[in-house]
Protein backbone atom coordinates (compact mmCIF):
# COMPACT_ATOMS: atom_id res chain seq x y z
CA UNK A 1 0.00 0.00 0.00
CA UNK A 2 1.74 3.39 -1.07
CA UNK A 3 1.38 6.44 0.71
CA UNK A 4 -0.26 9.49 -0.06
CA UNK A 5 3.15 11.58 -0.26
CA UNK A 6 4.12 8.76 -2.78
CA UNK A 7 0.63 9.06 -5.30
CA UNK A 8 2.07 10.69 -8.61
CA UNK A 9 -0.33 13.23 -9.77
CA UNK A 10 -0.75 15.40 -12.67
CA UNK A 11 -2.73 18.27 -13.50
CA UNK A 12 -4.89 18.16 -16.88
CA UNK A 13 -5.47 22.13 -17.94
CA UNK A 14 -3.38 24.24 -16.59
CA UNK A 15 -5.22 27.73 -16.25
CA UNK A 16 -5.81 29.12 -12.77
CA UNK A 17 -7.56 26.68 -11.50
CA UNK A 18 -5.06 24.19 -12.35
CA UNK A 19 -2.71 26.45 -10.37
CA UNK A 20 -4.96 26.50 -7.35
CA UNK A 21 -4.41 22.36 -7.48
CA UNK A 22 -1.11 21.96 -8.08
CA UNK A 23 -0.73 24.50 -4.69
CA UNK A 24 -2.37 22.67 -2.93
CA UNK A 25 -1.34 18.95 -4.01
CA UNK A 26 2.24 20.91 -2.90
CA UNK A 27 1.21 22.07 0.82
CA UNK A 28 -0.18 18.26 0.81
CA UNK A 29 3.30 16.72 -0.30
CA UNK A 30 1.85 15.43 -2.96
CA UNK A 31 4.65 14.07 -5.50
CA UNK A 32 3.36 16.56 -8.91
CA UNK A 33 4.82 14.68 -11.46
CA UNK A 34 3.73 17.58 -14.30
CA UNK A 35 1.14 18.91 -16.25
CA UNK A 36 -0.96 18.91 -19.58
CA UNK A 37 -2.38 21.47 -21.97
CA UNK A 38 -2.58 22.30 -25.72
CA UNK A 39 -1.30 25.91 -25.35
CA UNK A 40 2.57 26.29 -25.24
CA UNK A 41 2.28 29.54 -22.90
CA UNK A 42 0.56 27.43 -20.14
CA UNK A 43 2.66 24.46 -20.47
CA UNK A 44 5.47 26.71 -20.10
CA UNK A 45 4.19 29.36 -17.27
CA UNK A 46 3.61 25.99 -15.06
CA UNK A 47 6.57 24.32 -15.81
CA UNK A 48 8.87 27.31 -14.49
CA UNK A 49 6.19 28.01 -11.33
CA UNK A 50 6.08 24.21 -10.50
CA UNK A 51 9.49 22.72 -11.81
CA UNK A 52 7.90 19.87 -13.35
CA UNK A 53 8.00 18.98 -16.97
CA UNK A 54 4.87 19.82 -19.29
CA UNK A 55 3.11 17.84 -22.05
CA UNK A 56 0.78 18.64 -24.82
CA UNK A 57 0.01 14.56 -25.27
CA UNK A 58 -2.51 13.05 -22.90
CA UNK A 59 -0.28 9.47 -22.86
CA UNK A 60 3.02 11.42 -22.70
CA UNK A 61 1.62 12.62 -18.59
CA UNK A 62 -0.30 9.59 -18.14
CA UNK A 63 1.91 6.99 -18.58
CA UNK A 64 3.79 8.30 -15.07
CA UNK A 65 1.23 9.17 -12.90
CA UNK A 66 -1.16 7.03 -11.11
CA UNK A 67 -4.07 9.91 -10.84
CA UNK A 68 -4.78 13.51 -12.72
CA UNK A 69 -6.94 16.04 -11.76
CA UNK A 70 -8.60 17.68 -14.53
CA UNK A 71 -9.46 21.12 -14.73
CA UNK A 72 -9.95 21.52 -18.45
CA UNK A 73 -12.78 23.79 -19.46
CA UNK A 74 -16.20 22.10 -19.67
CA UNK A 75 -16.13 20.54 -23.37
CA UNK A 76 -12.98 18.67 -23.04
CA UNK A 77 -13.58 16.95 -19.89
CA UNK A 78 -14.87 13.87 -21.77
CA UNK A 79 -11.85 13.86 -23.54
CA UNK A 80 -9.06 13.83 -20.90
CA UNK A 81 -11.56 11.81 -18.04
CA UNK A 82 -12.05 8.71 -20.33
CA UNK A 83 -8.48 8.21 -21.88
CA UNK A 84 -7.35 8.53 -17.81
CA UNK A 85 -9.95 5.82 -17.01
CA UNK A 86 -9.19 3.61 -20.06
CA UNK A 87 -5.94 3.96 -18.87
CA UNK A 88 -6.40 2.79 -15.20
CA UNK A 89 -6.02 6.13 -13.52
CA UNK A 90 -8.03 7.73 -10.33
CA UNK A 91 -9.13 10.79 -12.03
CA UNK A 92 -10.15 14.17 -9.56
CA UNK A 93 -12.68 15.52 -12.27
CA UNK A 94 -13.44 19.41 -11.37
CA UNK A 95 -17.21 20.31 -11.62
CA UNK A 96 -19.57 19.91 -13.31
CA UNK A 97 -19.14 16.20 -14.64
CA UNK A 98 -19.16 17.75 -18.45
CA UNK A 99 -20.63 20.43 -20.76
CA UNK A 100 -23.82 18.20 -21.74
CA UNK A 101 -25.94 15.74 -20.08
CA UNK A 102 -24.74 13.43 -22.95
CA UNK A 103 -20.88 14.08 -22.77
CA UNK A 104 -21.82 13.26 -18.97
CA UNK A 105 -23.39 9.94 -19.77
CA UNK A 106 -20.37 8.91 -21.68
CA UNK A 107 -17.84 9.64 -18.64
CA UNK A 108 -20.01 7.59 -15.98
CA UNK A 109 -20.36 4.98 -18.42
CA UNK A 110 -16.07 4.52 -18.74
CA UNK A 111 -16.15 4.77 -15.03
CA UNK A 112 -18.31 2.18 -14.32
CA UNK A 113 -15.78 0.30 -16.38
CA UNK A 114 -12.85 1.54 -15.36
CA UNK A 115 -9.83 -0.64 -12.43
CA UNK A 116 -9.84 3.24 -11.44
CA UNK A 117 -11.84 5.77 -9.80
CA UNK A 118 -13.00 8.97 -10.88
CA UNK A 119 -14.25 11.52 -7.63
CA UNK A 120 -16.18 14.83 -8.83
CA UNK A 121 -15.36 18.24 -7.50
CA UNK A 122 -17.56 19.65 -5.55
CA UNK A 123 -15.51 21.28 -2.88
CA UNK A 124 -18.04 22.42 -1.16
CA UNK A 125 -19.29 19.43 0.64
CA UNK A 126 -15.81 19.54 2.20
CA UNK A 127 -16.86 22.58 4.39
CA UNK A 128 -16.83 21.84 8.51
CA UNK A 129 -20.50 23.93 8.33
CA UNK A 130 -21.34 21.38 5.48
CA UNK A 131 -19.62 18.22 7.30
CA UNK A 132 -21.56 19.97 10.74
CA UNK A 133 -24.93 19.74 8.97
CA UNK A 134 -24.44 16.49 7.54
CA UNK A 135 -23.67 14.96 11.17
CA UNK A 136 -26.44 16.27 12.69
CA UNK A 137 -29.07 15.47 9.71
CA UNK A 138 -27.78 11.80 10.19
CA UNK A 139 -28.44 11.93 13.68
CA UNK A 140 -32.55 12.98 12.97
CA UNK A 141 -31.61 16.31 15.02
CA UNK A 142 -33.95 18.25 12.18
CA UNK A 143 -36.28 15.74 12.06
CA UNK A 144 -38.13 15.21 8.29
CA UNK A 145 -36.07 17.50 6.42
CA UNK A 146 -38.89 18.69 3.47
CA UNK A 147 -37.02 21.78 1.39
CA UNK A 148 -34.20 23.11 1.07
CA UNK A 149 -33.60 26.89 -0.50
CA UNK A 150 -30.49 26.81 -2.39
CA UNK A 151 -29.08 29.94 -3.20
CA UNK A 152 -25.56 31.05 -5.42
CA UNK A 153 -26.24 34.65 -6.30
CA UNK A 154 -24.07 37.38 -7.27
CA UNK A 155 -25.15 41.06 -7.43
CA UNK A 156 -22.36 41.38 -9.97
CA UNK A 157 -20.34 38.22 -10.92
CA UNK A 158 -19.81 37.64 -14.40
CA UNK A 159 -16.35 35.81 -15.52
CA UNK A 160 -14.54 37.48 -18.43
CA UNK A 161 -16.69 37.94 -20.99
CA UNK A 162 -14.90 36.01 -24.06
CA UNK A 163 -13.43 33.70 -21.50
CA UNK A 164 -15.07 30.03 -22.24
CA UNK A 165 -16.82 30.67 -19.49
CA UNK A 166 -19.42 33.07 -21.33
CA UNK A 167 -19.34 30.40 -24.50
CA UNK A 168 -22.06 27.95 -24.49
CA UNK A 169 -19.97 25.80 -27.10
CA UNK A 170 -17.09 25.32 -24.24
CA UNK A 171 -19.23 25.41 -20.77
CA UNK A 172 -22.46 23.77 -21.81
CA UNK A 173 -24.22 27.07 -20.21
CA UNK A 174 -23.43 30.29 -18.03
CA UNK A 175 -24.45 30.69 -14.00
CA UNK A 176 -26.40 27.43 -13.56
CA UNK A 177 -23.94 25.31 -15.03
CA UNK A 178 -20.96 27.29 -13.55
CA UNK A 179 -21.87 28.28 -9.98
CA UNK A 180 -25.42 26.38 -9.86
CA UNK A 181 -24.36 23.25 -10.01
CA UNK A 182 -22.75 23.64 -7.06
CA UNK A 183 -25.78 24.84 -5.15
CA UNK A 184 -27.44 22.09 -6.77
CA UNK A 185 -25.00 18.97 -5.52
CA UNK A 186 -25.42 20.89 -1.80
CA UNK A 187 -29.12 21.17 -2.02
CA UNK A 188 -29.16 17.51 -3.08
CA UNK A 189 -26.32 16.20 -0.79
CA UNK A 190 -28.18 17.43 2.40
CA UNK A 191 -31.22 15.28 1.31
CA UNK A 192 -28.99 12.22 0.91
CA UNK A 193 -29.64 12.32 -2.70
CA UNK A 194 -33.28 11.58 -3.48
CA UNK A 195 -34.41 10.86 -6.91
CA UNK A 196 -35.24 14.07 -8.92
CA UNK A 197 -39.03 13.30 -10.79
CA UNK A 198 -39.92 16.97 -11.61
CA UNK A 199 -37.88 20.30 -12.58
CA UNK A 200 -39.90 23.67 -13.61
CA UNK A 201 -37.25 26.32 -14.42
CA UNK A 202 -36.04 29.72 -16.00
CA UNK A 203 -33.02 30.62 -17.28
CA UNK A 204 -32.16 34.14 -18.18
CA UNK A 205 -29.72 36.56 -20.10
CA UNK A 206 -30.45 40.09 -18.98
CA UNK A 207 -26.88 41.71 -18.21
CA UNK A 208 -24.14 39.88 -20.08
CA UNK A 209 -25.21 40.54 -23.38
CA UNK A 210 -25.63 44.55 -22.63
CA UNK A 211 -23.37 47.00 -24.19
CA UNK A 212 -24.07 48.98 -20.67
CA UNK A 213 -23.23 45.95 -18.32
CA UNK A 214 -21.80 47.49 -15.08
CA UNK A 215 -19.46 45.97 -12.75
CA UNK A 216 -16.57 47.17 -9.99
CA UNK A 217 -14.66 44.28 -10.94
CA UNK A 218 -14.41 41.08 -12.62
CA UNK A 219 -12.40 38.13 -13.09
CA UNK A 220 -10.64 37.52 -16.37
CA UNK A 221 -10.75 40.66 -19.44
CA UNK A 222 -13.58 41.54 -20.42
CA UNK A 223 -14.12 41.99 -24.40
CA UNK A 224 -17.55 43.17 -24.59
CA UNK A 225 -20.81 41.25 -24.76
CA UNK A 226 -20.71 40.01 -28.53
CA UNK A 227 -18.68 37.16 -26.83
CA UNK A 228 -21.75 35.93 -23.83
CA UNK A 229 -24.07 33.73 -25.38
CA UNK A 230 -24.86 32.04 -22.18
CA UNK A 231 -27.75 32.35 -18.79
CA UNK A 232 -26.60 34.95 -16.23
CA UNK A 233 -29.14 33.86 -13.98
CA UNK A 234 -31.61 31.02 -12.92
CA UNK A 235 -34.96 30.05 -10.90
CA UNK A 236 -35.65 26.80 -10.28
CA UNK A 237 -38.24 24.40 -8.05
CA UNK A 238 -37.32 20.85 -8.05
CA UNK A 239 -39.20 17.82 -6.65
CA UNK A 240 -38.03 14.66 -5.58
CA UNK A 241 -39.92 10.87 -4.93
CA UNK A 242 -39.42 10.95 -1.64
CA UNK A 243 -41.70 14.40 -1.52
CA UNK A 244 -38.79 16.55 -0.40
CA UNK A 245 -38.31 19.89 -3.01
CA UNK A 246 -35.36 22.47 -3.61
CA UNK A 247 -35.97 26.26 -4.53
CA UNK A 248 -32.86 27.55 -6.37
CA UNK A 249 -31.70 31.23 -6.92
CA UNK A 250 -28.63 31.63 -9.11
CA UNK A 251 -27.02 34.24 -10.77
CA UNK A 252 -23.87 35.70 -12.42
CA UNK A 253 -25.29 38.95 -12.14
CA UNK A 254 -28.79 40.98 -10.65
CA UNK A 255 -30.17 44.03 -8.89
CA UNK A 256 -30.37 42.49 -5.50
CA UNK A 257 -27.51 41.66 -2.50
CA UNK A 258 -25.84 39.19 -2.79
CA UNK A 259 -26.93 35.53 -1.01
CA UNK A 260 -24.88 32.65 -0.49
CA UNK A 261 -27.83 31.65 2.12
CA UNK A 262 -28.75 27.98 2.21
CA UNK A 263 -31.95 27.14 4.27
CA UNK A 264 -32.82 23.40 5.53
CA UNK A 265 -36.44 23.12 6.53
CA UNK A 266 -37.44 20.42 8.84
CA UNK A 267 -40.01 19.11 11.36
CA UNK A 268 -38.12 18.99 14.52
CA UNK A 269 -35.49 21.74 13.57
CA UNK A 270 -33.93 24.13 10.54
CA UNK A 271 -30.55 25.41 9.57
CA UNK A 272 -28.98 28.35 7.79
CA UNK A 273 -25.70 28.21 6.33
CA UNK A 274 -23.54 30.51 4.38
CA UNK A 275 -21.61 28.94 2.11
CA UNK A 276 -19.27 32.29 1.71
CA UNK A 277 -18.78 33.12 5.20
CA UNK A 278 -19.47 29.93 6.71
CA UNK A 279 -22.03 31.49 9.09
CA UNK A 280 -23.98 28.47 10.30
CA UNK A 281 -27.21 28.54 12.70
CA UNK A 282 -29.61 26.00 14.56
CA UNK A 283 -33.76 26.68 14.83
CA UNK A 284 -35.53 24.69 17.17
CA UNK A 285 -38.22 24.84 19.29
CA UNK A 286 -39.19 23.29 22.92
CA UNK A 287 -41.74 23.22 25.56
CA UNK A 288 -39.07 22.97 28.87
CA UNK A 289 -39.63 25.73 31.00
CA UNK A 290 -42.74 27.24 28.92
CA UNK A 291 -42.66 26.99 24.92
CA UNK A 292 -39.90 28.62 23.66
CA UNK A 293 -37.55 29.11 20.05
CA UNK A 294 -33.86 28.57 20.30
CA UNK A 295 -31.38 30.27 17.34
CA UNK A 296 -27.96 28.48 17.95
CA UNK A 297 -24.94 30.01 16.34
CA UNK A 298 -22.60 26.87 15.41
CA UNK A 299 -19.03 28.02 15.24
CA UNK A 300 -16.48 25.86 12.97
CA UNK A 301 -12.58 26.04 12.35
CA UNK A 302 -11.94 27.00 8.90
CA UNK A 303 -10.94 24.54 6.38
CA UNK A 304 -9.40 24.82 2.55
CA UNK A 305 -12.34 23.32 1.37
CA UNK A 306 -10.16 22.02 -2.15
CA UNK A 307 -7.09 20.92 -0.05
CA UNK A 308 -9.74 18.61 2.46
CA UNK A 309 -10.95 17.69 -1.25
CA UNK A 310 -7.69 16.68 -2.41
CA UNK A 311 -6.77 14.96 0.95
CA UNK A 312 -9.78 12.40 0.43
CA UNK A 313 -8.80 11.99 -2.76
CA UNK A 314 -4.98 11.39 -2.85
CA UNK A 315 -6.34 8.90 0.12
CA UNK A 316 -8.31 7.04 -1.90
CA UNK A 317 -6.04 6.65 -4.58
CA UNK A 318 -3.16 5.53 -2.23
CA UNK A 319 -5.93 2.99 -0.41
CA UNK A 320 -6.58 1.51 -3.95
CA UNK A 321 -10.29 2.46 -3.37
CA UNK A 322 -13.16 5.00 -4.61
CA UNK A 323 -13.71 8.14 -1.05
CA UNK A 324 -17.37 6.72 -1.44
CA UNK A 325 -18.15 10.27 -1.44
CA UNK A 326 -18.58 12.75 -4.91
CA UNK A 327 -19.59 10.03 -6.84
CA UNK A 328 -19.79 10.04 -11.01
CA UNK A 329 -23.24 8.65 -9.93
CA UNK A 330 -24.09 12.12 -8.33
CA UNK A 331 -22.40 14.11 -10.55
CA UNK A 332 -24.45 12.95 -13.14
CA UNK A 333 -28.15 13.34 -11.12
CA UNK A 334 -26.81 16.89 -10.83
CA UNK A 335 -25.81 17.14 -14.40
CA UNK A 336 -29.77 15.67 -15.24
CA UNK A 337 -31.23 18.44 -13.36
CA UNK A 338 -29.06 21.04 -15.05
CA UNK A 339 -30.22 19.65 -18.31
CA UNK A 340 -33.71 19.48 -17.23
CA UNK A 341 -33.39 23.27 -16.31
CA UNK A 342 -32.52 24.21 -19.16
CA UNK A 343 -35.02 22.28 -21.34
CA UNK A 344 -37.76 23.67 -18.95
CA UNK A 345 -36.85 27.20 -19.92
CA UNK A 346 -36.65 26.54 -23.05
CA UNK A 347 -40.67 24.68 -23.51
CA UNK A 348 -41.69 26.99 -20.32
CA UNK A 349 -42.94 23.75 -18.90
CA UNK A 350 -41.89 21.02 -16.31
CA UNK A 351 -39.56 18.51 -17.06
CA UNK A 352 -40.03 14.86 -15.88
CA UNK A 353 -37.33 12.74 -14.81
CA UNK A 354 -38.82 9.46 -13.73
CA UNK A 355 -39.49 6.24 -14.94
CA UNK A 356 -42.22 8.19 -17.01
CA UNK A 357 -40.02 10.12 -18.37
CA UNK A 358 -37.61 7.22 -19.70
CA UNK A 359 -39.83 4.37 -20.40
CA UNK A 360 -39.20 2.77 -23.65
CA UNK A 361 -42.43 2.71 -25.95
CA UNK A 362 -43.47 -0.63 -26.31
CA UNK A 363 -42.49 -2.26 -30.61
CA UNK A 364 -45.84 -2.18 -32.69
């Protein structure tokens, strides 16, 4: 059994999130063996930050590694995840699993046949707050837990506009897919992941595409709004078999504050939790004493919610065995109710996801 200092990792795409990776995988002691990209300027920019060699050929970095994270843009995840698996890899696959529900289907499908693993990023669940609430659920402290409000909303938050980020060819799609699937895998992760049967939703595009678009600042250049052909915001109600629903807020950009607020609604007790500040609070109610309502404020250490990520996962791979957490199986119920968004916006009616939905039509 090897160690986790002794796991040879690379890094697949090597923009700034690729950076953020390979810095932590280094406070970890992670062995970074090198990296992979297409463009010649990243190859090279990582190769002098990191020391390590660079390659612009997947089996060039694969064949001395025993894992990769990939942090490709959207549309090339297929690409790099499946020739990682087919080659018997552990694969860290950033989120969300790919660009299209399809593309998606394709990557759980070569990791259900695959000697390795692949583990989906969603850093988030790796929050104490998150771990906190996750305990305590377990333990029936909230009772029935019936809705959740999921919410990833930015007053003003659009990445560079003619980034891939704002292309709908590269990402798939703009806030929900980018920062709402993220609210989504919470939403769904604190109700032990039911089965999704219904999604009504809206997608919209009201400040990207403006000549006019304001902001203080923004990440990436911006090159004006002929290159956003994406949402900048979503509204969504989803319903589950087990009876249990999700409101979701997300946006890019909108006239309101800002709200990173996530609300669990149950029958014996509720939390609130702030995925930005980590702000994390108990309601409950008793009769001891004369009926009263308790507010409990839950205080947490602080955790690096991708290096906790990237511990689990350079554990597993040294272990020889999937985290059994951030599953391609979950990944792609997320993915379905991103795609299910987006079809409801686009018929204005609800989508089905059920055995309804799916059934084959019987041969005439």
């Amino acid at each position: 059994m090897s160690t986790e200092s002794s796991v040879r990792v690379g890094i697949v795409g090597l923009g700034n999130i690729g950076h953020h990776h390979a810095d932590r995988l280094a406070d970890l002691g992670a062995t970074l063996v090198g990296g992979l990209d297409i463009q010649a300027d990243a190859r090279r920019g990582f190769a002098e930050k990191y020391d390590v060699n660079t390659y612009e050929e997947k089996t060039a970095l694969f064949e001395k590694v025993d894992a990769v994270v990939i942090t490709t843009p959207n549309r090339f995840h297929e690409e790099y995840a499946v020739a990682a698996l087919d080659a018997g890899l552990d694969v860290l696959l950033e989120k969300p699993l790919a660009h299209s529900l399809e593309s998606a289907e394709r990557i759980a499908a070569a990791a259900a046949a695959a000697d390795g693993f692949c583990m989906v990023g969603f850093n988030n669940r790796f929050a104490n707050p998150v771990e906190v609430i996750r305990h305590h659920y377990e333990e029936g402290r909230f009772g029935d837990v019936t809705h959740v409000e999921a919410n990833y909303v930015r007053r003003r938050g659009i990445p560079g506009r003619g980034s891939w980020f704002t292309s709908k060819e590269v990402a798939g799609g703009g806030s929900l897919i980018d920062i709402g699937v993220h609210a989504i895998d919470l939403a769904l992760y604190f109700l032990d992941f039911p089965e999704v049967v219904e999604v009504s939703g809206v997608t919209r595009s009201e400040f990207g595409d403006r000549d006019d678009y304001t902001f203080v600042e923004m990440w990436g250049e911006d090159v004006g709004p002929e290159a956003f052909d994406v949402d900048d915001s979503a509204s969504a109600f989803i319903r589950t078999d087990e009876g249990t629903t999700i409101s979701l807020e997300v946006a890019w950009a909108t006239n309101r504050p800002t709200n990173d607020e996530f609300f669990l609604r149950g029958t014996e007790g509720g939390v609130r939790f702030d995925r930005a500040s980590h702000d994390l609070q108990f309601y409950e109610d008793g009769v001891g004493g004369g009926n009263h309502l308790s507010t409990t404020d839950v205080e947490t250490q602080d955790n690096d919610t991708h290096k906790t990520e990237q511990e689990a996962f350079l554990a597993a791979v040294a272990e020889g065995e999937h985290p059994g957490r951030n599953t391609v199986e979950q990944g792609l119920a997320v993915q379905r109710v991103i795609d299910a968004i987006y079809r409801s916006s686009e018929t204005g009616e609800a989508v089905r996801l059920d055995a309804a939905e799916t059934e084959t039509p019987p041969a005439n």
